[in-house]
Protein backbone atom coordinates (compact mmCIF):
# COMPACT_ATOMS: atom_id res chain seq x y z
CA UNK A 1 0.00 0.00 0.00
CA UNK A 2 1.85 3.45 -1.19
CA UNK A 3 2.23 5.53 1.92
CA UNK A 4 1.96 8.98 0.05
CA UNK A 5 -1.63 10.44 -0.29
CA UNK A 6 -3.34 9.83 -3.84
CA UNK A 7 -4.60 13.06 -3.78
CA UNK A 8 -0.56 14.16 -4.29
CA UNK A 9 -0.27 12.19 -7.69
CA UNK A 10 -2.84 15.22 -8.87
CA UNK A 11 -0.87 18.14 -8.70
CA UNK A 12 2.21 19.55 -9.43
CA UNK A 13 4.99 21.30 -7.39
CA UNK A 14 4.94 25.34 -8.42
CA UNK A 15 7.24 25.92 -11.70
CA UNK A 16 7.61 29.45 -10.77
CA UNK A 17 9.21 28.46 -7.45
CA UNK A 18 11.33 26.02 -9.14
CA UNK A 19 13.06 28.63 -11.74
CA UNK A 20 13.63 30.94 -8.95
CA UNK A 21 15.39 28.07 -7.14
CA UNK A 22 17.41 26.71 -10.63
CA UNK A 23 18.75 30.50 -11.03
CA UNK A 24 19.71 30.45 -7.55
CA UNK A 25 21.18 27.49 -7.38
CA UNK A 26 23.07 28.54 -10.42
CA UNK A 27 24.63 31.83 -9.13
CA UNK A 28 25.71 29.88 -6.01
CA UNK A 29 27.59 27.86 -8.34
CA UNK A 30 29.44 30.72 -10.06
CA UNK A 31 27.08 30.96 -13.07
CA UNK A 32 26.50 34.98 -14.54
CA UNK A 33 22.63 34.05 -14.58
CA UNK A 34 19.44 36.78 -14.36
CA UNK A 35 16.60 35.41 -12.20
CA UNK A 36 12.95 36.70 -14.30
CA UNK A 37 11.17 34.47 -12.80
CA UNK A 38 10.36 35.57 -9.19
CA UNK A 39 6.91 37.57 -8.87
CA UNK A 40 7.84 39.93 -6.00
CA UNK A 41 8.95 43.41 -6.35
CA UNK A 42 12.50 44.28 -5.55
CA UNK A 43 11.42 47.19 -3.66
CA UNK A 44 11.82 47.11 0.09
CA UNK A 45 8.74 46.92 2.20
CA UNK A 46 8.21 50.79 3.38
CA UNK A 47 9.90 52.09 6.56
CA UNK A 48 6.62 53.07 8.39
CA UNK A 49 5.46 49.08 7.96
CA UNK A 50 8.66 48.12 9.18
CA UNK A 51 8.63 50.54 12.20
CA UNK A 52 4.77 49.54 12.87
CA UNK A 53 6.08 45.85 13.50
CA UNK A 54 9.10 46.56 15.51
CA UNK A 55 6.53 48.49 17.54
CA UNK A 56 4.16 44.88 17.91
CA UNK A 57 7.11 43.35 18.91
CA UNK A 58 8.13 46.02 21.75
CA UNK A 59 4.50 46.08 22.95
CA UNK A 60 4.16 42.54 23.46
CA UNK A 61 2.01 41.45 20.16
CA UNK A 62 3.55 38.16 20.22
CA UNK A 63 1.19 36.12 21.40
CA UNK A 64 -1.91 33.95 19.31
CA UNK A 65 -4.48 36.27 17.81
CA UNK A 66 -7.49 35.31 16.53
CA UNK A 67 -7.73 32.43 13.94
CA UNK A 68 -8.41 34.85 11.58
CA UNK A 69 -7.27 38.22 11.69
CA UNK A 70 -7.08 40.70 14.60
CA UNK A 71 -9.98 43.03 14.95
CA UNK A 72 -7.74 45.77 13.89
CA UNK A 73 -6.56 44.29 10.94
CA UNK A 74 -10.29 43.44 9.73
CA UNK A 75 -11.41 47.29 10.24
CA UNK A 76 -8.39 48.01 8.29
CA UNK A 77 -9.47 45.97 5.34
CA UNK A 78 -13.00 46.91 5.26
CA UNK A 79 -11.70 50.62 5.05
CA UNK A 80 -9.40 49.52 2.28
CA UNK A 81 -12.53 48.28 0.73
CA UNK A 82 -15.12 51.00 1.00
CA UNK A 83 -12.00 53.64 0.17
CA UNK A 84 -10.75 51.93 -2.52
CA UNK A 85 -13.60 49.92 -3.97
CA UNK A 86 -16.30 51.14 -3.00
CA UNK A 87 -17.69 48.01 -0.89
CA UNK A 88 -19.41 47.48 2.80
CA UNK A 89 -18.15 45.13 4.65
CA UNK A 90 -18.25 43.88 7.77
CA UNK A 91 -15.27 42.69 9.88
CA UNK A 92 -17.10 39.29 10.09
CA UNK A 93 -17.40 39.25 6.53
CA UNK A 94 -13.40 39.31 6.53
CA UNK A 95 -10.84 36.49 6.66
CA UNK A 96 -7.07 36.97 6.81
CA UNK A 97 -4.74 34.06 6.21
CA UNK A 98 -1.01 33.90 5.75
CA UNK A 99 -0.83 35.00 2.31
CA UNK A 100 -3.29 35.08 -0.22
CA UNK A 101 -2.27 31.64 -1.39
CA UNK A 102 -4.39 30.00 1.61
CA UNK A 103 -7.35 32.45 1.55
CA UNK A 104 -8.07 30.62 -2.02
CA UNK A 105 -7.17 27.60 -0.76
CA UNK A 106 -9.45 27.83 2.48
CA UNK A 107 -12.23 28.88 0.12
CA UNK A 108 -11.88 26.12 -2.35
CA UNK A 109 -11.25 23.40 0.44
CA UNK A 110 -14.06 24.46 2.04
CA UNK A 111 -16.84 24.51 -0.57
CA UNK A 112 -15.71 21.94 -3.59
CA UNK A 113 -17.57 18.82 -3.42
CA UNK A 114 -16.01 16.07 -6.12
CA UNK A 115 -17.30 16.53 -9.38
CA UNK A 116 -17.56 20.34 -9.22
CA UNK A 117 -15.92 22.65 -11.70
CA UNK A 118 -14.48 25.86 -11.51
CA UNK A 119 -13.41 27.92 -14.40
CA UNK A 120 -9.86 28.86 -15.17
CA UNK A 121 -9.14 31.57 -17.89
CA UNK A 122 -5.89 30.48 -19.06
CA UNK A 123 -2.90 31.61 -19.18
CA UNK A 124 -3.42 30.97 -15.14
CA UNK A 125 -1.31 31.69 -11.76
CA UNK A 126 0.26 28.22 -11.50
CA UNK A 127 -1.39 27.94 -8.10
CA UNK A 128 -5.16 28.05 -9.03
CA UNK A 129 -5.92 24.75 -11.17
CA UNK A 130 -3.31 22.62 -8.68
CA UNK A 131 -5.55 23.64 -5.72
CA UNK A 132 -8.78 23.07 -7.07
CA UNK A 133 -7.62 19.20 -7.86
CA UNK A 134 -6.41 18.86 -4.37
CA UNK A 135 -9.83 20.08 -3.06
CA UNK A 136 -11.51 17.90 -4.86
CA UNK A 137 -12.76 19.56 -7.91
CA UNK A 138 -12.30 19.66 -11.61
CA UNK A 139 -10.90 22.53 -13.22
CA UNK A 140 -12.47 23.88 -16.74
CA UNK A 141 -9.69 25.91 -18.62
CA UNK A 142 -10.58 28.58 -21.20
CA UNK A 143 -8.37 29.81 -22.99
CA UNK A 144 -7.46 33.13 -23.67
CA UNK A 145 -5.89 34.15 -26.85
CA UNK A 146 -2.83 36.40 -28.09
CA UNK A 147 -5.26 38.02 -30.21
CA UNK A 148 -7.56 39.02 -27.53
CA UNK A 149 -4.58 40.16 -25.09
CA UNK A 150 -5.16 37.14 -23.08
CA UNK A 151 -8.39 37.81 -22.05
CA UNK A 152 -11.57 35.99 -22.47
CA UNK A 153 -14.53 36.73 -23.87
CA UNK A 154 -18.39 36.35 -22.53
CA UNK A 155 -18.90 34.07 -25.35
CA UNK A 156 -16.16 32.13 -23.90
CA UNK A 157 -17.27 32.26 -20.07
CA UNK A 158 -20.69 31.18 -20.95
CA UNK A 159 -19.86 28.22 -22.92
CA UNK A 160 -17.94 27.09 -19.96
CA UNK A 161 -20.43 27.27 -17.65
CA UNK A 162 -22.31 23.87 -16.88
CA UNK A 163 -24.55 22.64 -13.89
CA UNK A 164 -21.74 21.63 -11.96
CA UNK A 165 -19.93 24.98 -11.90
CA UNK A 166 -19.22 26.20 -8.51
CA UNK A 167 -16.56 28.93 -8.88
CA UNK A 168 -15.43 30.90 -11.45
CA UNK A 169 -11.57 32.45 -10.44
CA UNK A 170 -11.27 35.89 -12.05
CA UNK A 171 -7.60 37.81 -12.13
CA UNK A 172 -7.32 41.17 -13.69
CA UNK A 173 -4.43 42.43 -13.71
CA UNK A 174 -3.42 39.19 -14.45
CA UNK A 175 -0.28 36.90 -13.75
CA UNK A 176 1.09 35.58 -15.79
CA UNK A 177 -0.14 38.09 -18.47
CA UNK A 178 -0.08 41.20 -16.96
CA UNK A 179 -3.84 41.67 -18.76
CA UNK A 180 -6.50 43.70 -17.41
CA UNK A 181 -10.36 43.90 -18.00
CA UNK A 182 -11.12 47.04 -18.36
CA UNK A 183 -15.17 48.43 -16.89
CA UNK A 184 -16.74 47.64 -20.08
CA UNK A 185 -14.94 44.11 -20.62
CA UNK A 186 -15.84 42.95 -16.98
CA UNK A 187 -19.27 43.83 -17.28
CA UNK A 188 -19.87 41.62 -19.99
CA UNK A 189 -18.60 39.12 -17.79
CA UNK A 190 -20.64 40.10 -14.72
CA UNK A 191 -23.86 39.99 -17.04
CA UNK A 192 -22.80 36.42 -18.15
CA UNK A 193 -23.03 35.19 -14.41
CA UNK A 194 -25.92 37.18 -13.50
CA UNK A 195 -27.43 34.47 -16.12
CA UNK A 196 -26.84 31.79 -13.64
CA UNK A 197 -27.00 32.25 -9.93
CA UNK A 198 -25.35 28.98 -8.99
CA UNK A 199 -21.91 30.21 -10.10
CA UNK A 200 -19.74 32.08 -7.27
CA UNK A 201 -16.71 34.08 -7.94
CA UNK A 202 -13.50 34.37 -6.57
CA UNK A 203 -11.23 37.36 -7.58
CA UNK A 204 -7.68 37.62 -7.32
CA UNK A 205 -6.95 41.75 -6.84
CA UNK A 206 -3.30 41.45 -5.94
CA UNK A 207 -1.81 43.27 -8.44
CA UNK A 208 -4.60 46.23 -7.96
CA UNK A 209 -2.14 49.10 -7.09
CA UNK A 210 0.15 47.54 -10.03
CA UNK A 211 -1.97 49.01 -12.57
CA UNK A 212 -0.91 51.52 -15.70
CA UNK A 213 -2.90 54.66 -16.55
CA UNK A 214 -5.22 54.74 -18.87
CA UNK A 215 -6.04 51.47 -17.56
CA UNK A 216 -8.36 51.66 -14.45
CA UNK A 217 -8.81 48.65 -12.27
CA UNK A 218 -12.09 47.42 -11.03
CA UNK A 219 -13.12 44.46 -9.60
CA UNK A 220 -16.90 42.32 -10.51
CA UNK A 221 -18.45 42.83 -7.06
CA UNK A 222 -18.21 46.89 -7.52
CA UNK A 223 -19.19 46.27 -11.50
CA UNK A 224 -22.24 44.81 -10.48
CA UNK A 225 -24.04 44.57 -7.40
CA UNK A 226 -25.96 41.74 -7.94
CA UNK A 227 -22.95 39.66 -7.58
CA UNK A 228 -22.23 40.76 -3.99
CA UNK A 229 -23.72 37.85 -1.88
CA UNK A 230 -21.81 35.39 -4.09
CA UNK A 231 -18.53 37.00 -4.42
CA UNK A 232 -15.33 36.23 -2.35
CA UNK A 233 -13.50 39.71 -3.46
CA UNK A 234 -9.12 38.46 -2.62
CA UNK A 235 -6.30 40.36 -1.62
CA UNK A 236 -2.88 40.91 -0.06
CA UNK A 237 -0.51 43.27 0.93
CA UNK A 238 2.48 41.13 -0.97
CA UNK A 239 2.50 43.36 -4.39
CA UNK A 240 1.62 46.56 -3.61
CA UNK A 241 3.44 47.10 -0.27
CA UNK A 242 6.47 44.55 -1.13
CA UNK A 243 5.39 42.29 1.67
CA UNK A 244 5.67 38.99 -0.29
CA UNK A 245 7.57 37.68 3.03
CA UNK A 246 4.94 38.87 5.41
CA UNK A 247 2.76 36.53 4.51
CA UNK A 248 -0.32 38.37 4.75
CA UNK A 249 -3.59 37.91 2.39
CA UNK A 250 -7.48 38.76 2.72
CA UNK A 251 -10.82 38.15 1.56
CA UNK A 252 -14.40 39.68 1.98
CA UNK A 253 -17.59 37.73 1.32
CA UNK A 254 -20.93 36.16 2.59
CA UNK A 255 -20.19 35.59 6.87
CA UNK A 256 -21.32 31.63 5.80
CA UNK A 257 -18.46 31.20 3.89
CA UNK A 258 -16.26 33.43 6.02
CA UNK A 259 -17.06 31.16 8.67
CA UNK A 260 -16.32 28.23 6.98
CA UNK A 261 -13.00 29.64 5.86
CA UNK A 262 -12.29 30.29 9.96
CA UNK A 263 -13.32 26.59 10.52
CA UNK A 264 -10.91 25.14 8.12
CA UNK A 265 -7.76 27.48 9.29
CA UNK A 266 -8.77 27.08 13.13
CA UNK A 267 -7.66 22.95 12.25
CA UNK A 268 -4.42 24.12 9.88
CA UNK A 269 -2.31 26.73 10.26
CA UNK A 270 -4.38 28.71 12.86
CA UNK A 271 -3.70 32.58 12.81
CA UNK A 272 -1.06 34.25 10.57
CA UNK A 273 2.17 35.79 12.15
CA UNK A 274 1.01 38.72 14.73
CA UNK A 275 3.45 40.90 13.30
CA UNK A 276 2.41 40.60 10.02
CA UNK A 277 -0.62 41.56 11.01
CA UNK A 278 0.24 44.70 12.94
CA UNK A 279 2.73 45.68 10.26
CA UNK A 280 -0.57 45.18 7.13
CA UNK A 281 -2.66 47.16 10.13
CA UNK A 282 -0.37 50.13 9.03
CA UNK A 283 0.65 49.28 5.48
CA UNK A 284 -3.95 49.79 4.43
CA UNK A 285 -4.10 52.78 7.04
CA UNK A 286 -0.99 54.36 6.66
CA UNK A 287 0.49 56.92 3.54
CA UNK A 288 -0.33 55.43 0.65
CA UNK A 289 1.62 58.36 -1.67
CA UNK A 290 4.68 55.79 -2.85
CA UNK A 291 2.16 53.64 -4.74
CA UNK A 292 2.21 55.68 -7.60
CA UNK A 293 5.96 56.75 -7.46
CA UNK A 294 7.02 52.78 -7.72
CA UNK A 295 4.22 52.32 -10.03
CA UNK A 296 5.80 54.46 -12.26
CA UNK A 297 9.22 52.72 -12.11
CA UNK A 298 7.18 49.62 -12.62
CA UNK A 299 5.61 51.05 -16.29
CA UNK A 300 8.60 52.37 -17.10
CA UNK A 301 10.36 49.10 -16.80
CA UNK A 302 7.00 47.34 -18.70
CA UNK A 303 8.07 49.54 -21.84
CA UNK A 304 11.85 49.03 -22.16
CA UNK A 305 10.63 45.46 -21.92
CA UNK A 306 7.97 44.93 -24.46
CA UNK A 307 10.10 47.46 -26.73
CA UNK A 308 13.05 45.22 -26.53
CA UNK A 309 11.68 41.94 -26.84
CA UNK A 310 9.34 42.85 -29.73
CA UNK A 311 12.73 43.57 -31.41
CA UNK A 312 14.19 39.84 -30.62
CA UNK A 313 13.26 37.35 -33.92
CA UNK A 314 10.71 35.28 -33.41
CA UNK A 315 8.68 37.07 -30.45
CA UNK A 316 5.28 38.78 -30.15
CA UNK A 317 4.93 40.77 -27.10
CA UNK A 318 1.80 42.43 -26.25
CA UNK A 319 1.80 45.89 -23.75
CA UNK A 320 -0.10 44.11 -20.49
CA UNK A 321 -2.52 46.97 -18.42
CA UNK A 322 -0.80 45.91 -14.84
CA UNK A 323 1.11 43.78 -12.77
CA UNK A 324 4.92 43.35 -13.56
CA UNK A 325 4.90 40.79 -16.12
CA UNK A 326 4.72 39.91 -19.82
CA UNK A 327 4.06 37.26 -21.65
CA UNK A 328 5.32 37.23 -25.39
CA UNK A 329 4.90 34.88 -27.75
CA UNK A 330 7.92 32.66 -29.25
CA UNK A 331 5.58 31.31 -32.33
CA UNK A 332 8.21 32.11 -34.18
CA UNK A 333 10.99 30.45 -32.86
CA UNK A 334 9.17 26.89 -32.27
CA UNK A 335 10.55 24.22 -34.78
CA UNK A 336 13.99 25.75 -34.93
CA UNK A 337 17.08 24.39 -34.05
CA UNK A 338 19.65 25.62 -30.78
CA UNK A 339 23.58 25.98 -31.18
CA UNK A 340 23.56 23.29 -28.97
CA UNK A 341 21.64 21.54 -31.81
CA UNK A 342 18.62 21.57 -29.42
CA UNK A 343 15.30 21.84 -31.13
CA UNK A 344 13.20 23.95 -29.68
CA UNK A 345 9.55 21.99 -30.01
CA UNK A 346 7.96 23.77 -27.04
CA UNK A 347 8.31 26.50 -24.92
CA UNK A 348 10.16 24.70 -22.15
CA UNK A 349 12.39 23.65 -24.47
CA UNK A 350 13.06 27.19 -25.80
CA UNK A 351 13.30 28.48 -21.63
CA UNK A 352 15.62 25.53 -20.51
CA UNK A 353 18.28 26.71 -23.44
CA UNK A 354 18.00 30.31 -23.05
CA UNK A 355 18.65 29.53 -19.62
CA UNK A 356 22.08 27.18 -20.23
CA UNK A 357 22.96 29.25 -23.42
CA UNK A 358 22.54 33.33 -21.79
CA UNK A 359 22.34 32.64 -18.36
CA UNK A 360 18.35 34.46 -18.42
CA UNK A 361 16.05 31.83 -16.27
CA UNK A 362 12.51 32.40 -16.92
CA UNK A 363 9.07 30.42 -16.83
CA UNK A 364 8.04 28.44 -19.91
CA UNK A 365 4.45 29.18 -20.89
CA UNK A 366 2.90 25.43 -20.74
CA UNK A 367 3.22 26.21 -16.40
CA UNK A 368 0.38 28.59 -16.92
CA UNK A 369 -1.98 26.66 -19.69
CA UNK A 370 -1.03 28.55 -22.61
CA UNK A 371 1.65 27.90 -25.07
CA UNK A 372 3.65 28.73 -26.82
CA UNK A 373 5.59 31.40 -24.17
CA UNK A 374 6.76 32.59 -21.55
CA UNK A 375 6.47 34.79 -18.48
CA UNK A 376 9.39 37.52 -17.47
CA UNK A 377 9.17 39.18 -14.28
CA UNK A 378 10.06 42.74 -14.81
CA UNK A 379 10.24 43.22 -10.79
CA UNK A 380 14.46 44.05 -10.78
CA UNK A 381 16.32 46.93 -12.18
CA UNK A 382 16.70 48.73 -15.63
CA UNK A 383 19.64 47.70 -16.39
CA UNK A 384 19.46 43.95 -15.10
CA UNK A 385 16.40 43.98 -17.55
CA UNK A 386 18.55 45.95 -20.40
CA UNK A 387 21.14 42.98 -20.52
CA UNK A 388 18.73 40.25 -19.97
CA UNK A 389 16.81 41.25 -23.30
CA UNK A 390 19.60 41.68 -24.77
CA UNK A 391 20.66 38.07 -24.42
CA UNK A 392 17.47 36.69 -25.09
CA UNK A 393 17.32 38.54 -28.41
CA UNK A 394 20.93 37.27 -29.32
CA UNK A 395 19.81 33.81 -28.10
CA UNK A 396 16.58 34.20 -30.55
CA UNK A 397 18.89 35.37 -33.48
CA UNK A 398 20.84 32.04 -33.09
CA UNK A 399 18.11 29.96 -33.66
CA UNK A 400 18.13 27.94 -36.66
């Protein structure tokens, strides 16, 4: 009898993870290799978050908090939300886990029933389809096409949606794409569902603050009403506030599910770090001004990056609305051959050279449902970025 759960055999360990840990296994061993596959910023968390939890620690705030959140923390989010988003809630409509990764995963595990469905637009966070098969369901993957900027279309969403759909997992601005629905796109959406009551939806809003003007980001709960009592709106403090480390993510919904989220965390992990919590307490309620400043650094960094690439052989790269990634197309290179004599027949092919042949690691396309591509995290300087397209276009002009 195996000793290892079947439910294991279902899933995958995270690709992004594992390029960030080939680069840096790489420069350990004296390799000249530039990591693009990490999706944190590079900017340091902000000095008044830092001093708020050096200030939990001096007064004591080390103890177990409530399974899910502090009450401080949840007023802080539901001002977030009413500022920013224009949504009431409630602090027991509010869970906070450690990260955003297990409020999804408390939400999934705690309302898929095998044999339920929840639809994925593809290209997808690694993350999303993975957890739905270890709670049980079945994810449905539509995808999105280069042609439509990676995002789908109502057509599309309808189609997908069946009697068994539960959830449907929404993420604008997206990752791995950096796409974003604009009012108008998500409210053809938001009418699809209003078609059928049955389906619930879970939005990912971390890269909110990440977000390029003209481009304004809204999310389907403020779109439309209607969708309020079956909406689970998702969020963090990792992009915007550089907290990836903090471990610190949220979610506002129905109390019912909330509760059921608290149920399932109360028998895992419990309550997240109270630091982290203190220091998000000031992150939501504290200045807010740098957002746009590294915002800026962020879309500057998004156009050197499309420009460059768009100028390698080979590669199609569309300008995303947000977040700080692309996701060009290498259509043009599949079929041909490496120096190495290498053919490149897929897109982890074409990563795994560029990675042994420049010394650029980043994450082949198939890891997020949609080849042929891949994903480069623009999240490190301008002149990192500079040298790293720079050897991926020499690396495309090779190809044979």
């Amino acid at each position: 009898m195996a000793f290892l759960a079947d439910s294991l055999s279902r899933v995958k360990p995270s690709q992004t993870i594992a390029v960030t840990n080939k680069a840096r296994e790489l420069r350990a061993a004296g390799r000249d290799v530039i990591g693009l596959g990490a999706g944190e910023p590079d900017f340091d968390t902000p000095d008044n978050v830092k001093a708020a939890a050096k200030a939990a620690i001096d007064a004591g705030h080390t103890k177990y908090t409530a399974v899910d959140g502090i009450p401080e923390l949840k007023e802080a989010i539901c001002a977030k939300f009413k500022r920013e988003n224009g949504l009431d809630y409630a602090p027991a409509q509010v869970s906070v886990g450690a990260g955003g990764k297990q409020v999804l995963y408390n939400a999934l595990m705690a309302t898929l029933n095998p044999g339920d469905e929840v639809i994925i637009p593809a290209p997808y966070w690694v993350s999303y389809p993975d957890m739905v098969l270890l709670a049980g369901g079945a994810p449905v993957i539509v995808e999105a096409t280069l042609e439509n900027r990676f995002k789908i279309t109502p057509e599309q969403l309808e189609a997908a949606i069946t009697p068994k759909t539960k959830w449907f997992i929404f993420n604008s601005p997206s990752n791995p794409s950096g796409a974003g629905y604009s009012r108008d796109e998500l409210k053809g959406l938001t009418e699809v569902l209003m078609r059928h009551p049955h389906v619930w939806v879970m939005t990912d809003d971390m890269y909110e603050h990440i977000a390029y003007p003209p481009f304004e980001f809204c999310t389907p709960a403020q779109v439309e009403p209607g969708l309020y009592e079956r909406t689970l709106t998702c969020n963090g403090v990792s992009k915007a506030y550089a907290m990836t480390g903090w471990r610190i993510g949220y979610a506002a919904g129905p109390v019912e599910l909330i509760a059921a989220m608290r149920k399932l965390q109360s028998q895992s992990t419990s309550n997240p770090c109270s630091i982290s919590q203190w220091a998000a307490v000031e992150a939501l309620n504290g200045p807010q001004d740098f957002l746009a400043e590294r915002r800026e650094a962020f879309r500057r960094r998004r156009d050197l990056v499309v420009r460059m690439l768009n100028e390698a052989e080979g590669v199609e790269c569309p300008t995303p609305e947000g977040a700080f990634y692309v996701y060009p197309s290498i259509k043009g290179c599949i079929g041909k051959t490496a120096p190495s004599g290498k053919k490149i027949a897929t897109d982890e092919d074409f990563a795994a050279e560029l990675l042994e042949t420049e010394g650029v690691a980043v994450v082949f396309g198939a890891a997020f449902g949609l080849s042929p591509n891949f994903r480069v995290s623009y999240a490190t300087s301008d002149e990192l970025l500079e040298e790293a397209c720079r050897r991926i276009q020499r690396f495309c002009a090779a190809l044979r």
